[in-house]
N, C-alpha and C. Protein backbone atom coordinates (compact mmCIF):
# COMPACT_ATOMS: atom_id res chain seq x y z
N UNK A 1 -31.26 65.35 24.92
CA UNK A 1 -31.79 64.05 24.55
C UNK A 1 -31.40 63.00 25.60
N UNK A 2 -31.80 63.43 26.64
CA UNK A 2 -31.29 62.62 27.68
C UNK A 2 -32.08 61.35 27.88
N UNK A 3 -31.80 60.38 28.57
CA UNK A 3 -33.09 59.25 28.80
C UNK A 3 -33.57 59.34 29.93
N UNK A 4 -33.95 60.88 30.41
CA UNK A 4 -34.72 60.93 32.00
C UNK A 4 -36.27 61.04 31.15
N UNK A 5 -36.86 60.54 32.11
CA UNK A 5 -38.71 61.14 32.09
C UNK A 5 -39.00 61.82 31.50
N UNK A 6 -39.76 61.99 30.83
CA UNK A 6 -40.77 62.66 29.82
C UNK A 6 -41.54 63.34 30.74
N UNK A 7 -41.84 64.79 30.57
CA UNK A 7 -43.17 65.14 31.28
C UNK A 7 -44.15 65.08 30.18
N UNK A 8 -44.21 64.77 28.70
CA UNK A 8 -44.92 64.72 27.43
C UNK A 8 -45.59 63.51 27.32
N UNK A 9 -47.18 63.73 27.04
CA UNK A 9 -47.49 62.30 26.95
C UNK A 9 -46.94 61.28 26.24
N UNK A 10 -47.64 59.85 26.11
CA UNK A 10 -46.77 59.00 25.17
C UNK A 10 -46.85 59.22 24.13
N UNK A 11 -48.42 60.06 23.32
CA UNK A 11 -48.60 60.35 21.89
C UNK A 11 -47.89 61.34 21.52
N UNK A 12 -47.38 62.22 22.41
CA UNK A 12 -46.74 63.90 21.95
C UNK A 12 -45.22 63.85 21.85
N UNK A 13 -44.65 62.32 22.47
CA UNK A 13 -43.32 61.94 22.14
C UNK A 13 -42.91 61.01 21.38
N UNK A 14 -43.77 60.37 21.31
CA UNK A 14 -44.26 59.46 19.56
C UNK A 14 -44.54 60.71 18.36
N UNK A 15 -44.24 61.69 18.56
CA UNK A 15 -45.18 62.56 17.42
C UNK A 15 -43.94 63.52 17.38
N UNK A 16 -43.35 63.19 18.51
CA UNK A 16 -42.08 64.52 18.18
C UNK A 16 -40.80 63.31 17.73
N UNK A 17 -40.73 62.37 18.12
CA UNK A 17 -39.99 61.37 17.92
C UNK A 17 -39.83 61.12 16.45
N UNK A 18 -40.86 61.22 15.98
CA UNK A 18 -41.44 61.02 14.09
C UNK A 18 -40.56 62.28 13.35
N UNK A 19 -40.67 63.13 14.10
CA UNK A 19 -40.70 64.35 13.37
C UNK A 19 -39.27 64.88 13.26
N UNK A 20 -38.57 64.49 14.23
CA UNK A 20 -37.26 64.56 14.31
C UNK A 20 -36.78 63.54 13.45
N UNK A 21 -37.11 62.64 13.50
CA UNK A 21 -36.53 61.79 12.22
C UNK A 21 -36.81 61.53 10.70
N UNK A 22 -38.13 62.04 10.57
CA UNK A 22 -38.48 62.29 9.30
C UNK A 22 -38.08 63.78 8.92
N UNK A 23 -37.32 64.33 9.74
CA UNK A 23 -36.34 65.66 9.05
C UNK A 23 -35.27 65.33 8.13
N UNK A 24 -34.97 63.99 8.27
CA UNK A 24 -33.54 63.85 7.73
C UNK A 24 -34.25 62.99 6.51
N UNK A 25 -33.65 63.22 5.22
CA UNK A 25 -34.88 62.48 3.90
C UNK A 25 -33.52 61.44 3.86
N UNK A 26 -32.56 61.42 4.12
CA UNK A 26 -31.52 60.36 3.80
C UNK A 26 -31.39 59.27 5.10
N UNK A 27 -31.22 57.92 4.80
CA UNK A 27 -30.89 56.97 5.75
C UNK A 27 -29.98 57.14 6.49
N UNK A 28 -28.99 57.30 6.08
CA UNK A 28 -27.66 57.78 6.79
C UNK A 28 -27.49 58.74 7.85
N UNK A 29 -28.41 59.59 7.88
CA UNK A 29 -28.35 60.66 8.31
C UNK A 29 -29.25 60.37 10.15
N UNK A 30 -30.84 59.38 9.24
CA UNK A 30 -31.35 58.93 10.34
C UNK A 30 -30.68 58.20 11.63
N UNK A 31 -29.51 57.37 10.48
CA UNK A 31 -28.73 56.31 11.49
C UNK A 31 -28.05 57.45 12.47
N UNK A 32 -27.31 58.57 11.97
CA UNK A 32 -26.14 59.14 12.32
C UNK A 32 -27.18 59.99 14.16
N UNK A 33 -28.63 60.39 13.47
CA UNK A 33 -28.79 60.70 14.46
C UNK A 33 -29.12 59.45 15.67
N UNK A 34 -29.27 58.42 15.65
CA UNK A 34 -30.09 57.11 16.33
C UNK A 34 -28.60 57.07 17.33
N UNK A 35 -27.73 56.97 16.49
CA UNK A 35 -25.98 56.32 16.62
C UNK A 35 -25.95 57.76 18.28
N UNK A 36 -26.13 59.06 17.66
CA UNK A 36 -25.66 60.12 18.62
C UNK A 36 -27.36 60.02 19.75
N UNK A 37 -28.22 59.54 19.51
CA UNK A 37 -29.04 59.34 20.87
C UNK A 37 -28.45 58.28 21.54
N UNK A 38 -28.14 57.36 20.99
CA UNK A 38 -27.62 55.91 22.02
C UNK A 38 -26.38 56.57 22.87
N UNK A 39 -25.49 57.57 22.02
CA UNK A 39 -24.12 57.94 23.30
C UNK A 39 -25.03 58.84 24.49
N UNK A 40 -25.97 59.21 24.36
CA UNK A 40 -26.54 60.00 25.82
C UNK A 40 -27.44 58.69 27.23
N UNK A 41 -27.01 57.59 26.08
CA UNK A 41 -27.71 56.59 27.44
C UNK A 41 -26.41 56.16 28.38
N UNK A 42 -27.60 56.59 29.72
CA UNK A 42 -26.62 56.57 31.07
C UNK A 42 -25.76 55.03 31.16
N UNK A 43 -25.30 54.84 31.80
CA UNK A 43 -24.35 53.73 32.46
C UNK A 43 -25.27 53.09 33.66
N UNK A 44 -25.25 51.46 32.95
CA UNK A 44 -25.55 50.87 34.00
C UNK A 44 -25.02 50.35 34.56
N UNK A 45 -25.27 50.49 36.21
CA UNK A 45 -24.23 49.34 37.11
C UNK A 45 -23.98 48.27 36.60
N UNK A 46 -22.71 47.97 36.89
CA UNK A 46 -22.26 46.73 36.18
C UNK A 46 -23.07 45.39 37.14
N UNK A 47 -23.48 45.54 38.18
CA UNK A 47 -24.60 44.57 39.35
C UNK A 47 -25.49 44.25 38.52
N UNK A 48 -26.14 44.82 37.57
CA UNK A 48 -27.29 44.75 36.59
C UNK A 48 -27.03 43.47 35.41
N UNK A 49 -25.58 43.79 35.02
CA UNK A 49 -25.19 42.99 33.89
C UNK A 49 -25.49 41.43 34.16
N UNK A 50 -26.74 41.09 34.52
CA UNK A 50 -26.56 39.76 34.66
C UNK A 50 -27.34 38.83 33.55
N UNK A 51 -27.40 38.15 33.12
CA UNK A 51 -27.83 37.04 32.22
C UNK A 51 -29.35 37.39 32.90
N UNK A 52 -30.01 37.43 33.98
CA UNK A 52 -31.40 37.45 33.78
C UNK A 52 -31.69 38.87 33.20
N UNK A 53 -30.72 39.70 33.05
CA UNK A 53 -31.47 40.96 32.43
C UNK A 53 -30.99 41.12 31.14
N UNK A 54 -30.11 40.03 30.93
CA UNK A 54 -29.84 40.36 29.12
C UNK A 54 -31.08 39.71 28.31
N UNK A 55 -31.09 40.58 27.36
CA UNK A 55 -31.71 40.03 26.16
C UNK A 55 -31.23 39.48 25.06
N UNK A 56 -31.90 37.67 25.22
CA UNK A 56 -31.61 36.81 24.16
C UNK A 56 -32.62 37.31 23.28
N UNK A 57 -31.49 36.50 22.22
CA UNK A 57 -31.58 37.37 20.51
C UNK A 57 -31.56 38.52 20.25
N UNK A 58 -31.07 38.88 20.76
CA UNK A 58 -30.20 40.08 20.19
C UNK A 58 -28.68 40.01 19.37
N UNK A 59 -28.03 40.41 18.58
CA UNK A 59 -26.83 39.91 17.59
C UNK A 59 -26.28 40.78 18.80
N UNK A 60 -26.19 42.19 19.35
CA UNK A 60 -25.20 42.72 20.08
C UNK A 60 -25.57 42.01 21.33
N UNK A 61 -24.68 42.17 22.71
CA UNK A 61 -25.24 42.46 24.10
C UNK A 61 -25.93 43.53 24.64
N UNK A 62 -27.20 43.30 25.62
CA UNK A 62 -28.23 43.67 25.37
C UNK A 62 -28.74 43.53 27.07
N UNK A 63 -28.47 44.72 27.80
CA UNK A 63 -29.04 44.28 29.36
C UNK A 63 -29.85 44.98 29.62
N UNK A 64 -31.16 44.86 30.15
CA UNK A 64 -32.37 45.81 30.41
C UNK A 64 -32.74 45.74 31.87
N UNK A 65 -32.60 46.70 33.30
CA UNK A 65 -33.08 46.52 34.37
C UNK A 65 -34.30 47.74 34.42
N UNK A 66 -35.11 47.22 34.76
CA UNK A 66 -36.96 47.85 35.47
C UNK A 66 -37.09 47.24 36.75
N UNK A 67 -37.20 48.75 37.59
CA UNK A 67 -37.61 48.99 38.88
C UNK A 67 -38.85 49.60 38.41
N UNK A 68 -39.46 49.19 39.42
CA UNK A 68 -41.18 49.30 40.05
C UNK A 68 -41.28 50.65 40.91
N UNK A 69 -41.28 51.43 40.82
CA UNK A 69 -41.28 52.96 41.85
C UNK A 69 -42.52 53.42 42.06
N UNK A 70 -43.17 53.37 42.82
CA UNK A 70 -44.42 53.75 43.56
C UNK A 70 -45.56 53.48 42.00
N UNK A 71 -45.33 52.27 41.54
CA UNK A 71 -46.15 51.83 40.21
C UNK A 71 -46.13 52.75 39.07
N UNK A 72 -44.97 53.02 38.78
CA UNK A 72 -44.23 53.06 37.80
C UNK A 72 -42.61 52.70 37.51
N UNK A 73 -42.91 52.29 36.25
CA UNK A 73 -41.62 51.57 35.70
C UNK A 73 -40.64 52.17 35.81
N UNK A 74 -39.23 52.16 35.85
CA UNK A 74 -38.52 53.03 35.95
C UNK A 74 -37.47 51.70 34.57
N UNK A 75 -37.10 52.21 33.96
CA UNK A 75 -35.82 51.41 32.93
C UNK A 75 -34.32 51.80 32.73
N UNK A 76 -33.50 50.87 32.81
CA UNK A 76 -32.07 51.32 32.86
C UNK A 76 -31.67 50.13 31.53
N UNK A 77 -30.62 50.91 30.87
CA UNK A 77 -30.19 49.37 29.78
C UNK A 77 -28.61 50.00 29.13
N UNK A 78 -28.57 48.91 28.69
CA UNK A 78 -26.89 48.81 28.39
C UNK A 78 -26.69 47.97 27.07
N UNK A 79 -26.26 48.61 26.06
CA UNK A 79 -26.34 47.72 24.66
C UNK A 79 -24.07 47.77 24.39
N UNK A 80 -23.68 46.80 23.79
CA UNK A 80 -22.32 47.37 23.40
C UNK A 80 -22.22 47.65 21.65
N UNK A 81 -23.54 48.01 21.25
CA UNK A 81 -23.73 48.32 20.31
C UNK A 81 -23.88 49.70 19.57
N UNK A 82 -23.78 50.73 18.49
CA UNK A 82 -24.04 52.02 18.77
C UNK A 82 -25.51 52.03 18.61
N UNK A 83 -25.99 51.37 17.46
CA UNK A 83 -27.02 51.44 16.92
C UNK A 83 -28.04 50.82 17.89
N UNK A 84 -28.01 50.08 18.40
CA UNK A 84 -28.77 49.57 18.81
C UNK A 84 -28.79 50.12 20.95
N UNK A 85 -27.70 50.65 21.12
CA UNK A 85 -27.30 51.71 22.50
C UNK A 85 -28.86 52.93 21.90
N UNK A 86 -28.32 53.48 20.40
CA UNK A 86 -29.93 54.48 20.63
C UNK A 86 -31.62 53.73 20.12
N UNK A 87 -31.65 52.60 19.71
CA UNK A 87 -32.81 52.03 19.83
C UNK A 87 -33.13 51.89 21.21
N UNK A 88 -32.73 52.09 22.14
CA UNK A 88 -32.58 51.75 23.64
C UNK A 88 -33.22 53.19 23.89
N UNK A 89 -32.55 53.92 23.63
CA UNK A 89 -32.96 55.57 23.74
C UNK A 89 -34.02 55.53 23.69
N UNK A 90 -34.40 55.17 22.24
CA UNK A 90 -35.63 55.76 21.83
C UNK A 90 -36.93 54.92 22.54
N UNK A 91 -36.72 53.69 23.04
CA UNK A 91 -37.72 53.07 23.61
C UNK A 91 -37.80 53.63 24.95
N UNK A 92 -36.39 54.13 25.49
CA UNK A 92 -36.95 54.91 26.83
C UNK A 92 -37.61 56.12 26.91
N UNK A 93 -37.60 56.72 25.71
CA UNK A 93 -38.37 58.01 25.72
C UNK A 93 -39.81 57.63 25.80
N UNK A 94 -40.40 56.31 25.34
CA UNK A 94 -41.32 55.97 25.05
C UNK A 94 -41.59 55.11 26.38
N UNK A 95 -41.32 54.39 27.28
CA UNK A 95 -41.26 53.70 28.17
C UNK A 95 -41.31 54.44 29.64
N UNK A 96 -39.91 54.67 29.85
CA UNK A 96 -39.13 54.84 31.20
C UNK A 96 -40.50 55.66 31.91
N UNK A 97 -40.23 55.45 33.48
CA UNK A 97 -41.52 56.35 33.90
C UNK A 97 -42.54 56.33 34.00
N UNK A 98 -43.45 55.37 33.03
CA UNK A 98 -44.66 55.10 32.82
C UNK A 98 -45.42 53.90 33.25
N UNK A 99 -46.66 53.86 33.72
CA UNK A 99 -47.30 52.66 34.32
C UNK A 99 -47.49 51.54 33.48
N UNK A 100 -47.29 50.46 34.90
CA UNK A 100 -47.48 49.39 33.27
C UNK A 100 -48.51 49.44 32.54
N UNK A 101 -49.67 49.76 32.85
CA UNK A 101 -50.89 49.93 32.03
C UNK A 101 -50.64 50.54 30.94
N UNK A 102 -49.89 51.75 31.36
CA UNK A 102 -49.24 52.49 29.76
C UNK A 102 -48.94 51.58 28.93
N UNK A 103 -47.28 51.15 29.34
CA UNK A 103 -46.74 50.48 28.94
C UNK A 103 -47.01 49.02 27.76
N UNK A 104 -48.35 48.31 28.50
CA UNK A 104 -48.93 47.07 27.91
C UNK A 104 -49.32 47.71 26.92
N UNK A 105 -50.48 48.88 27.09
CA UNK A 105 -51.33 49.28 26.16
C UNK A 105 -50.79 50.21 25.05
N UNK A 106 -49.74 51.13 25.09
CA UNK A 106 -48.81 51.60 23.95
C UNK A 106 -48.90 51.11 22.94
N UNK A 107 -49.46 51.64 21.65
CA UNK A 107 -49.29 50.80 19.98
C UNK A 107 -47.75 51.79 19.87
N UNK A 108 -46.91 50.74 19.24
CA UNK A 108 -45.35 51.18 18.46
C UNK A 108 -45.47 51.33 17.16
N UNK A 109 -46.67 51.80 16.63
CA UNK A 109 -46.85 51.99 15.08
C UNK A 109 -46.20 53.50 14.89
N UNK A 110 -45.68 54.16 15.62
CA UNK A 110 -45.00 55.07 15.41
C UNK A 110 -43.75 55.29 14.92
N UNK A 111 -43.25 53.96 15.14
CA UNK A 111 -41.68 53.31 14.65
C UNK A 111 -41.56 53.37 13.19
N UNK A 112 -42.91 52.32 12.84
CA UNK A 112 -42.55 52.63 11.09
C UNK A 112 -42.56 53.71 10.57
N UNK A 113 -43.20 55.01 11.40
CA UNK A 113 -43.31 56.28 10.56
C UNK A 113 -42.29 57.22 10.68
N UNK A 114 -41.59 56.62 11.59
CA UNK A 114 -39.81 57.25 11.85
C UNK A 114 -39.13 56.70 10.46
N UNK A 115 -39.07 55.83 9.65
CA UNK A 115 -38.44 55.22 8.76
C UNK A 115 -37.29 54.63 9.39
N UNK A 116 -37.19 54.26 10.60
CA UNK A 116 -36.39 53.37 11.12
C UNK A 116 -36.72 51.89 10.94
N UNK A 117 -37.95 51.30 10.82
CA UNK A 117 -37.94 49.65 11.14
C UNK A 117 -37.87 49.19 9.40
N UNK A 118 -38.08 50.49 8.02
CA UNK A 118 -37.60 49.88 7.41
C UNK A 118 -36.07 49.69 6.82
N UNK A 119 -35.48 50.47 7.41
CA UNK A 119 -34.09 50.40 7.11
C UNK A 119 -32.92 49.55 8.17
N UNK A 120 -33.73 48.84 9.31
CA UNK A 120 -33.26 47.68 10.22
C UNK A 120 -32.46 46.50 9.77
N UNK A 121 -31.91 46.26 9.79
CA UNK A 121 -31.40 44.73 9.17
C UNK A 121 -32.53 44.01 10.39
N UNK A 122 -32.28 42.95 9.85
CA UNK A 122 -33.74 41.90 10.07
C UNK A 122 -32.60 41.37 11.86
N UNK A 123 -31.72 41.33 12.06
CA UNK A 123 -30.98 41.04 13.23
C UNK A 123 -31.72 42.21 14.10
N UNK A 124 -31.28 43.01 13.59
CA UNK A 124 -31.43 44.11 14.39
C UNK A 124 -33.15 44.18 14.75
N UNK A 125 -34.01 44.26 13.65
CA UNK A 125 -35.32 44.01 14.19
C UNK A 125 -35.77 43.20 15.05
N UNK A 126 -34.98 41.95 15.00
CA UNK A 126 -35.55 40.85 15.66
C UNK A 126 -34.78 41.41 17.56
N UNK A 127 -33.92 41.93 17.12
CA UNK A 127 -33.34 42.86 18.70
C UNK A 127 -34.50 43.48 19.14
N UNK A 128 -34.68 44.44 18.63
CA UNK A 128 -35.38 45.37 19.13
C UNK A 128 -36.89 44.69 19.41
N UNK A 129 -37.18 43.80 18.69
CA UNK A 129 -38.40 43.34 19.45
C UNK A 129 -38.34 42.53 20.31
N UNK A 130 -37.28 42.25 20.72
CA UNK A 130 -36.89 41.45 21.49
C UNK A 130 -36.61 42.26 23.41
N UNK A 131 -36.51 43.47 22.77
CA UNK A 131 -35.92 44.66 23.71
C UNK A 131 -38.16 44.53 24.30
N UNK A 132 -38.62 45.35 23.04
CA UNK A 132 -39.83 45.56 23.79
C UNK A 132 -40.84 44.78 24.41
N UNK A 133 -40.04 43.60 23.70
CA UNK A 133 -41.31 42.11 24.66
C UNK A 133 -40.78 41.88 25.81
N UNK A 134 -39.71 41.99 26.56
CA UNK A 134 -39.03 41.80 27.96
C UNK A 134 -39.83 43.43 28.75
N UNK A 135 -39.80 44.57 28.18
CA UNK A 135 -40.53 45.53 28.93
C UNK A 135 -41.61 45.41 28.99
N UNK A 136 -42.64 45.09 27.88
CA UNK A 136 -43.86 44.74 28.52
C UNK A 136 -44.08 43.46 29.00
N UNK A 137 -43.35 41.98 28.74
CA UNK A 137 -44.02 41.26 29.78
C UNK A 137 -43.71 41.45 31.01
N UNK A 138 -42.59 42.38 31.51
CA UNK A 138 -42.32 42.82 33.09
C UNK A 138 -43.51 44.24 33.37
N UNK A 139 -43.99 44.52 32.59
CA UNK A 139 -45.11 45.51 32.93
C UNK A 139 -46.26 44.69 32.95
N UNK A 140 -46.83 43.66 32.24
CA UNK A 140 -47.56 42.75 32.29
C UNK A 140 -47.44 42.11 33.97
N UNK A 141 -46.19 41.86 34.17
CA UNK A 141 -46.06 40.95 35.64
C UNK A 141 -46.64 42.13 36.51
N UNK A 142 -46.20 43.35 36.32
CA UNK A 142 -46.98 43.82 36.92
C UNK A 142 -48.36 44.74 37.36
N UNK A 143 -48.79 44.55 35.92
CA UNK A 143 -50.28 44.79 36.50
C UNK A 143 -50.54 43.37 37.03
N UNK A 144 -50.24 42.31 37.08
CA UNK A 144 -51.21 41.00 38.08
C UNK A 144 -50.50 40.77 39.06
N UNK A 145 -49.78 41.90 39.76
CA UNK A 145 -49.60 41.44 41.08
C UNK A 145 -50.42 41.99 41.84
């Protein structure tokens, strides 16, 4: 469960993403796995940690860096949170790698069918959307360059 590249499209890791989490019928269990994806996200240089790459509103700290690699995104991030270290995960499985065109155009209606966004505390939601509007408006910046 690493956070390298997907060779799987975005629908077939949205679909395995679901499925792995709708294995577990208890909340707890969902968290316990979310909690053990966030410990497999890499370390970011601490050069990264800067106020233009944190994300405001977020209740934890929250740093997101995207490099541009031959027009595709590449994503690195750093939460000091557990829960919210594998919401990070899980958006890079869904993200990292991919053109911004992907990226803009991606529906996240796959989230609610994980039974993750209803068991969020409303902090935490407002994080995490907070996480995916900084990746796509930097995928946005760059489809108009």
């Amino acid at each position: 469960m690493s956070c390298a590249v997907s060779s799987m499209g975005i629908d077939e890791v949205q679909a395995d993403l679901v499925r792995r989490f709708t294995h577990f019928s208890r909340a707890k269990d969902r968290y316990r796995y979310l909690i053990d994806m966030g410990k497999q996200l890499q370390n970011l240089n601490t050069s990264f940690l800067t106020e233009e790459n944190r994300i405001h509103g977020c209740q934890s700290q929250v740093w997101i860096h995207i490099e541009n690699k031959n027009g595709l995104l590449f994503i690195k991030a750093k939460s000091d949170a557990a829960i919210v270290s594998g919401l990070i995960v899980l958006l890079l499985k869904i993200y990292n790698g991919r053109s911004p065109e992907e990226i803009v155009h991606t529906s996240l209606d796959f989230l609610a069918r994980t039974g993750l966004l209803q068991e969020l505390s409303p902090n935490r939601s407002t994080g995490l959307y907070h996480m995916i509007k900084r990746i796509r408006d930097e995928a946005k910046m760059y489809l108009s360059i």
